[in-house]
Protein backbone atom coordinates (compact mmCIF):
# COMPACT_ATOMS: atom_id res chain seq x y z
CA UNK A 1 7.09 2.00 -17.17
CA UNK A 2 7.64 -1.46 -16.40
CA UNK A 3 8.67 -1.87 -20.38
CA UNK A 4 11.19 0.74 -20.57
CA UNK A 5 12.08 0.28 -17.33
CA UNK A 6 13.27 -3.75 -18.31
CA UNK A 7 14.51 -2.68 -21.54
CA UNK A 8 17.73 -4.57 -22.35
CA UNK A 9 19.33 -1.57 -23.23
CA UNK A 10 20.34 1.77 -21.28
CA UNK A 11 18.24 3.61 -23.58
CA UNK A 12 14.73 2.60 -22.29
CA UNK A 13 15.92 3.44 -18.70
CA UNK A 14 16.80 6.96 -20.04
CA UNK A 15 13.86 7.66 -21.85
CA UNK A 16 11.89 6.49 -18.30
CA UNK A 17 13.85 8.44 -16.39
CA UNK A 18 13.48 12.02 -18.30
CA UNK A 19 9.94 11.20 -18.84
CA UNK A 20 9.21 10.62 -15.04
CA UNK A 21 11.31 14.11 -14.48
CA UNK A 22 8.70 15.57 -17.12
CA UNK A 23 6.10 14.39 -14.92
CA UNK A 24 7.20 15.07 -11.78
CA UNK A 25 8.38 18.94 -12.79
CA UNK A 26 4.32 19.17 -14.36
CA UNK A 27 2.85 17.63 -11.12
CA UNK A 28 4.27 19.67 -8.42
CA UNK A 29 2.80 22.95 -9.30
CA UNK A 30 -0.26 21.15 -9.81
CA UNK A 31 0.22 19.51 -6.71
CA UNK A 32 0.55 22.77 -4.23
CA UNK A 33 -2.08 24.61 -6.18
CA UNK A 34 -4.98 21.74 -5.26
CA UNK A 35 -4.32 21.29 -1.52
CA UNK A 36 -3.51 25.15 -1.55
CA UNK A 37 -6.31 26.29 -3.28
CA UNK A 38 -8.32 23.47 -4.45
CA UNK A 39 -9.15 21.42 -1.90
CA UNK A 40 -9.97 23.96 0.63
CA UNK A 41 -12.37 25.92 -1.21
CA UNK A 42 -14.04 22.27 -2.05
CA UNK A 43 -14.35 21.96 1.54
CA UNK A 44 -15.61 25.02 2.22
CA UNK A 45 -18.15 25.14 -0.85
CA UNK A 46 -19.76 21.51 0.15
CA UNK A 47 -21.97 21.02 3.58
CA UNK A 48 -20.53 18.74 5.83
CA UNK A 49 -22.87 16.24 5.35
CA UNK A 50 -22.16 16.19 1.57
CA UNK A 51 -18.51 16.13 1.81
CA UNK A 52 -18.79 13.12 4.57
CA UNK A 53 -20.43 11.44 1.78
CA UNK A 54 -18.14 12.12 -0.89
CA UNK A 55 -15.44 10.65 1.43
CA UNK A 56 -17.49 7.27 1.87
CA UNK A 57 -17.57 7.04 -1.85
CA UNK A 58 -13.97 7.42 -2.35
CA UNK A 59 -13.00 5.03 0.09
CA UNK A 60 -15.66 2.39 -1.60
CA UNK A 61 -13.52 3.61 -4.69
CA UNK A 62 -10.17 2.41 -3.36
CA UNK A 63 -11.76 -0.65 -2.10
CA UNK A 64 -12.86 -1.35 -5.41
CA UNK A 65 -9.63 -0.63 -7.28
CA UNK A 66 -7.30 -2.44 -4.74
CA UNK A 67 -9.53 -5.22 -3.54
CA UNK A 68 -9.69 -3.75 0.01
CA UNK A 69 -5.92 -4.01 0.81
CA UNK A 70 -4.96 -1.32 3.06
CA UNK A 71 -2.44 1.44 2.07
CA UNK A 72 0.71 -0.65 3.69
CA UNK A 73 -0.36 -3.65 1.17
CA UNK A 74 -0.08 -1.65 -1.47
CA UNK A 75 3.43 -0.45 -0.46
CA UNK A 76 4.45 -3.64 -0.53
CA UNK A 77 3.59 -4.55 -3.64
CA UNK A 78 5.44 -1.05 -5.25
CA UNK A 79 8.39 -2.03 -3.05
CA UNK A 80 8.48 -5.94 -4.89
CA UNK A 81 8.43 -4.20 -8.11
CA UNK A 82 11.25 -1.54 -7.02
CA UNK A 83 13.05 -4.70 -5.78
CA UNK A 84 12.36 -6.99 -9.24
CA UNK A 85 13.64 -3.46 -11.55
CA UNK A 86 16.74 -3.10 -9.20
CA UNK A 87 15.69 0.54 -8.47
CA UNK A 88 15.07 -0.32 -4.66
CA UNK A 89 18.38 1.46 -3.14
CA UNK A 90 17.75 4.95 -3.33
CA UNK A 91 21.35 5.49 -2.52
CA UNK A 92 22.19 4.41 -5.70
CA UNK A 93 20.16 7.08 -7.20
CA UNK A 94 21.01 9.89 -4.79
CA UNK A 95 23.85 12.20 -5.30
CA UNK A 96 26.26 12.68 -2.50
């Protein structure tokens, strides 16, 4: 992303820009069906005291992956990056 993204040419931008449309048209669906379907029937398939676990692990996991900075810190580090590409002002981007 952050290669195409900082291309010096209009191209790389494009090619980022249809390929996170790709993604984001592929996710969606995906999206709905796992808190729709998914994720419920998890919740209902595990005992409590399982899926209490399973939480515990996951937010080890994070801690692992993002050295224990909470969600906002992580925010702000997307944000400097949005700010550093110039893709910051989603007005730009938005259509009237």
């Amino acid at each position: 992303m952050l290669r195409l993204a900082g291309a010096g040419d209009k191209s790389g931008r494009t090619r980022l820009r249809d390929a996170l449309r790709r993604f984001g048209r592929m996710h969606r669906p995906h999206e709905a069906r796992e808190d729709a379907v998914l994720l419920p029937a998890f919740r209902r398939l595990v005992p409590a005291p399982d899926y209490e676990a399973r939480g515990v692990l996951f937010e080890d996991a994070r801690r692992r992956r993002f050295g224990g900075r909470e969600f906002e810190g992580v925010v702000e580090e997307v944000a400097a990056i949005e700010r550093a590409l110039g893709i910051h002002d989603l007005g730009r981007f938005t259509p009237p």
